[in-house]
Protein backbone atom coordinates (compact mmCIF):
# COMPACT_ATOMS: atom_id res chain seq x y z
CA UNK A 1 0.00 0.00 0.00
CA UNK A 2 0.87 3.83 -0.95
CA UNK A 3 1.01 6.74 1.68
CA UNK A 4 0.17 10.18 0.00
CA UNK A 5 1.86 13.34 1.35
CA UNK A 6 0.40 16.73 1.27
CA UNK A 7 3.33 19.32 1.59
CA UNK A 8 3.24 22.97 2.48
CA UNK A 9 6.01 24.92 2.20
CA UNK A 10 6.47 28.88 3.33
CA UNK A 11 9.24 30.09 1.22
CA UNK A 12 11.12 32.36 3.83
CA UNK A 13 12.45 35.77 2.14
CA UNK A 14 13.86 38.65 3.66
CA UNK A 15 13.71 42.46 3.73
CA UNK A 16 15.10 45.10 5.56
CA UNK A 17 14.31 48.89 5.29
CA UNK A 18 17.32 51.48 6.20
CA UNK A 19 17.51 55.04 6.13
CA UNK A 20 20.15 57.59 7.88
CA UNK A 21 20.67 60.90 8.99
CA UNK A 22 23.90 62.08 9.88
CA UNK A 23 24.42 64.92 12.74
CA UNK A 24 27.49 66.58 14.47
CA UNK A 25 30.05 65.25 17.25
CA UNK A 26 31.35 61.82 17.49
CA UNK A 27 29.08 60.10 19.71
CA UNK A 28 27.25 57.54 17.01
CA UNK A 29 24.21 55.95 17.40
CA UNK A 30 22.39 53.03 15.63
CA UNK A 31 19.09 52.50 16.08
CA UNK A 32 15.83 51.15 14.50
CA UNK A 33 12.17 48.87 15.02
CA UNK A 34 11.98 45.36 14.01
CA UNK A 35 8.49 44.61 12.85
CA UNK A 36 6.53 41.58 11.08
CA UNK A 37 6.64 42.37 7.62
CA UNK A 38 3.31 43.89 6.60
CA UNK A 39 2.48 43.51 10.55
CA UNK A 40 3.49 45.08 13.77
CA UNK A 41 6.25 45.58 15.94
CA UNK A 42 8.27 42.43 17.41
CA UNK A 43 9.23 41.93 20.91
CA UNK A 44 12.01 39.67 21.89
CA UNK A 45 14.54 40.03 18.66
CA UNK A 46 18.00 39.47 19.03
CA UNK A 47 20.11 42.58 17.78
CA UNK A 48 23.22 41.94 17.32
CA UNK A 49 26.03 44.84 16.02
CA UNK A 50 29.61 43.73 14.30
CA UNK A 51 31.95 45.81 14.14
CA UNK A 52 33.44 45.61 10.52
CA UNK A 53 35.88 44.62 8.59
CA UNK A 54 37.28 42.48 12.31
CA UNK A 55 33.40 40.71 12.76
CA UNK A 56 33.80 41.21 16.46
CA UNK A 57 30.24 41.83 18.81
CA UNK A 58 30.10 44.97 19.77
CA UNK A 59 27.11 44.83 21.47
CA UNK A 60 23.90 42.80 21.87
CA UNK A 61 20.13 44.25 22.10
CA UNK A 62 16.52 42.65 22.21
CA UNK A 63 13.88 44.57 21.00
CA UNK A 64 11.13 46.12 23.39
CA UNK A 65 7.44 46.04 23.13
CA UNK A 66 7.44 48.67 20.59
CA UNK A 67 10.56 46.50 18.14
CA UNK A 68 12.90 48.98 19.25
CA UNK A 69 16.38 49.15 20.06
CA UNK A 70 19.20 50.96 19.98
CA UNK A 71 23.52 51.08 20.34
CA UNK A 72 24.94 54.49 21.61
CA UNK A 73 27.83 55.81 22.07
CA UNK A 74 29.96 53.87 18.74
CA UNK A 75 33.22 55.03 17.43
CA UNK A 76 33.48 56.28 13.81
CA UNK A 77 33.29 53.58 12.03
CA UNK A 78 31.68 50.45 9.75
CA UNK A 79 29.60 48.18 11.48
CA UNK A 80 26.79 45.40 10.25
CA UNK A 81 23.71 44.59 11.93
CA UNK A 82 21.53 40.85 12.74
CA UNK A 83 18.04 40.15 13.48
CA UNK A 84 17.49 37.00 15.09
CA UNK A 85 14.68 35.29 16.61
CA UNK A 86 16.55 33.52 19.23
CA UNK A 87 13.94 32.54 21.17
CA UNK A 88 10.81 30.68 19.49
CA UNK A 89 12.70 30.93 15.69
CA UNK A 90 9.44 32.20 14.36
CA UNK A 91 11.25 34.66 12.01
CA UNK A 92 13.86 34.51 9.40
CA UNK A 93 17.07 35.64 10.62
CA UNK A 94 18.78 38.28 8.45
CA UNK A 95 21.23 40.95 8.39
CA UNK A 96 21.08 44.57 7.12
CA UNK A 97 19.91 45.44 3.48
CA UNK A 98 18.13 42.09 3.48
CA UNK A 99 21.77 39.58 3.46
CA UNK A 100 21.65 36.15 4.70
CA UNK A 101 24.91 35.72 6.52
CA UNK A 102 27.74 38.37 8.12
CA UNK A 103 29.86 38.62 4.81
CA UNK A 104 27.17 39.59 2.46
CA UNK A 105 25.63 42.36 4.92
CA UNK A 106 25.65 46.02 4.38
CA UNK A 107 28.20 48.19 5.76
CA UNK A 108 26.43 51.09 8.18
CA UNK A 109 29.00 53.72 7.94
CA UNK A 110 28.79 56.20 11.15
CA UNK A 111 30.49 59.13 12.20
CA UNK A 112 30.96 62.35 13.64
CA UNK A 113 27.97 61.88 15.73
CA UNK A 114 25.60 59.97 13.57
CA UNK A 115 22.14 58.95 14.61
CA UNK A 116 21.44 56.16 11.81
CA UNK A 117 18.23 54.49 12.46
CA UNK A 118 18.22 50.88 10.45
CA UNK A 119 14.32 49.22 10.64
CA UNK A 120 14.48 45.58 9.61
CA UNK A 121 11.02 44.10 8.79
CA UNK A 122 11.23 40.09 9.35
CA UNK A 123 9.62 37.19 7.27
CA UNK A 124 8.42 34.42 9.06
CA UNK A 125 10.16 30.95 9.72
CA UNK A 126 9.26 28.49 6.43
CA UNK A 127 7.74 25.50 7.45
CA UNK A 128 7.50 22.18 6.12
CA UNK A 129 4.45 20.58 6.74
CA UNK A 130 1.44 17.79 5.86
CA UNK A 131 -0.74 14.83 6.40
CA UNK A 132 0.17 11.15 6.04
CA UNK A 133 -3.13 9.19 4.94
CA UNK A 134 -4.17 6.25 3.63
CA UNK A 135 -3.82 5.69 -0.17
CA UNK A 136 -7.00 3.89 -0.24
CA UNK A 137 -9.28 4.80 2.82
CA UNK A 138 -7.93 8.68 3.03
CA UNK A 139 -7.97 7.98 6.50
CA UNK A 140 -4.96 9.63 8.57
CA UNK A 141 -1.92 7.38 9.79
CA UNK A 142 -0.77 8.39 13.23
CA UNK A 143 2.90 6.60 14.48
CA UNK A 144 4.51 7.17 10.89
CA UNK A 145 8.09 8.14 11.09
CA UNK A 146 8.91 11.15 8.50
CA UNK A 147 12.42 11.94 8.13
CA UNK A 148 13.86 15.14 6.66
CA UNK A 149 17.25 15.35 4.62
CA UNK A 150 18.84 18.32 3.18
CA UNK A 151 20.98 17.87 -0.03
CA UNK A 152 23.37 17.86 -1.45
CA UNK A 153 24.83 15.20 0.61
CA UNK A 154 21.64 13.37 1.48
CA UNK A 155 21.50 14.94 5.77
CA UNK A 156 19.34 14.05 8.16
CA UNK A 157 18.09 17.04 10.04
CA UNK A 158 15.04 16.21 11.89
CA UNK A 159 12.48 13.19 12.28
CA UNK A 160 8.97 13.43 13.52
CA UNK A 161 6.14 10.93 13.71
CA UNK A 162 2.66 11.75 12.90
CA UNK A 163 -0.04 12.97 15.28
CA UNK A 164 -3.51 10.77 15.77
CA UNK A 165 -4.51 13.35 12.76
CA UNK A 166 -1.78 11.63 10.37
CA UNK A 167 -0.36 15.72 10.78
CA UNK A 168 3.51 16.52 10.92
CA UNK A 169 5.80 19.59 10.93
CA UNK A 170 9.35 20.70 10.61
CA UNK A 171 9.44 24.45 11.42
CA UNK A 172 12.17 26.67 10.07
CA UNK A 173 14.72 24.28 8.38
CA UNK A 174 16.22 27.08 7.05
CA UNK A 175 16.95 27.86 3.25
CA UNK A 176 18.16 25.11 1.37
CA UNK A 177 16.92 21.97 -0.59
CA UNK A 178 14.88 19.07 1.12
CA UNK A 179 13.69 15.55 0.51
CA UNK A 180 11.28 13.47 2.92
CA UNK A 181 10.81 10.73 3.79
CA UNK A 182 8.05 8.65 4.96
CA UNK A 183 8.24 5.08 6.78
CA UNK A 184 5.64 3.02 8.79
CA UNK A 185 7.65 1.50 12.29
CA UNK A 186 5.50 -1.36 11.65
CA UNK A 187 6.01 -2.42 8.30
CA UNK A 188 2.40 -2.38 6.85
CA UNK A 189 3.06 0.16 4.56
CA UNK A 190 5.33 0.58 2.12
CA UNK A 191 8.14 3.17 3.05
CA UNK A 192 8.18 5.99 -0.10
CA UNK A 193 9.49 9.50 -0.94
CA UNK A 194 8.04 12.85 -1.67
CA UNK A 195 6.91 13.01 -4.25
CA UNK A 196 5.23 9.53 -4.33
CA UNK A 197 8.33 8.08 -5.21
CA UNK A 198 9.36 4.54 -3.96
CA UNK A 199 13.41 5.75 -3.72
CA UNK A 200 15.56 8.67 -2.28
CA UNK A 201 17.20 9.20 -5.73
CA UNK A 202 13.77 10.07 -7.33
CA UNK A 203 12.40 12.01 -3.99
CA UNK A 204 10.97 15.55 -5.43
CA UNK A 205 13.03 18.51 -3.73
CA UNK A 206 11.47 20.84 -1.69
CA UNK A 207 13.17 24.32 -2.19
């Protein structure tokens, strides 16, 4: 017997909103709001400042009820900025100017006495997601083991069994290309890929 897979996936993608004004004196400050993306402010983000070219922390911040934060007092300078949901991982980390790791970020360039404000408006986590049924009932299967890998290279990164509602999901994987999957513990059904495919090397990728 065939299990059928339905499959959601979020695509996770990433923007970030900057604009500076530049003042007198040499006290520099970086500030912004971290909001949902076409939503509200976001409490609890991790803010993290680099100081740049070196990468070193310079400081650490988490957002207030409003998405706020803010770094005063920085030396003239280039620095790079991270939002990070360190917390629940609801969000898609990023850096400034909408860069997915350190080395691809924006430079913010401050001095004499700079008040930059950088805003960063977060996408949330992508999921991967669906129901394990029956190929020829459409009831649910509950106890099925489903098994992520990321390629190339053919990883495991996480394994779940299904609820009593045949449901399963693997929140924020992260960007990159998946395979799943699915196996029954006790052998009554026939173990098979995504998409309906009875081996890895045909599996559908999940992007």
């Amino acid at each position: 017997m065939a299990l059928w897979l339905v499959a959601v996936v979020v695509a996770a993608a990433a923007g970030v909103v900057p604009s500076g004004v530049a003042g007198a004196g040499s006290n520099n400050t970086i500030s912004g709001t971290v909001s949902a993306e076409g939503g509200g402010p976001l409490v609890g983000i991790d803010v993290r400042l680099y100081a740049w070219p070196s990468g070193s922390v310079v400081g650490v911040r988490t957002s207030d009820v409003s998405g706020g934060y803010s770094f005063a007092g920085l030396a003239d300078g280039a620095y790079r900025v991270k939002f990070s949901d360190q917390v629940a991982g609801a969000w898609v980390t990023e850096f400034h100017a909408g860069a997915s790791s350190l080395a691809t970020a924006s430079d913010v360039v401050v001095s004499g006495g700079a008040a930059t404000v950088i805003d960063a408006a977060l996408t949330p986590a992508g999921s991967i997601s669906g129901v394990v049924t029956d190929h020829d009932t459409g009831l649910p299967l509950a106890g099925m083991q489903v098994r992520l890998f990321r390629e190339p290279g053919r990883v495991v990164v996480a394994q779940r069994f299904t609820a009593a509602d045949g449901s399963y999901a693997f929140a924020n994987p992260g960007s990159g290309t998946y395979r799943v999957r699915f196996l029954d513990p006790g052998a009554t059904y026939l173990t098979e890929f995504w998409d309906d495919k009875p081996y890895y090397s045909q599996a559908g990728d999940l992007v």
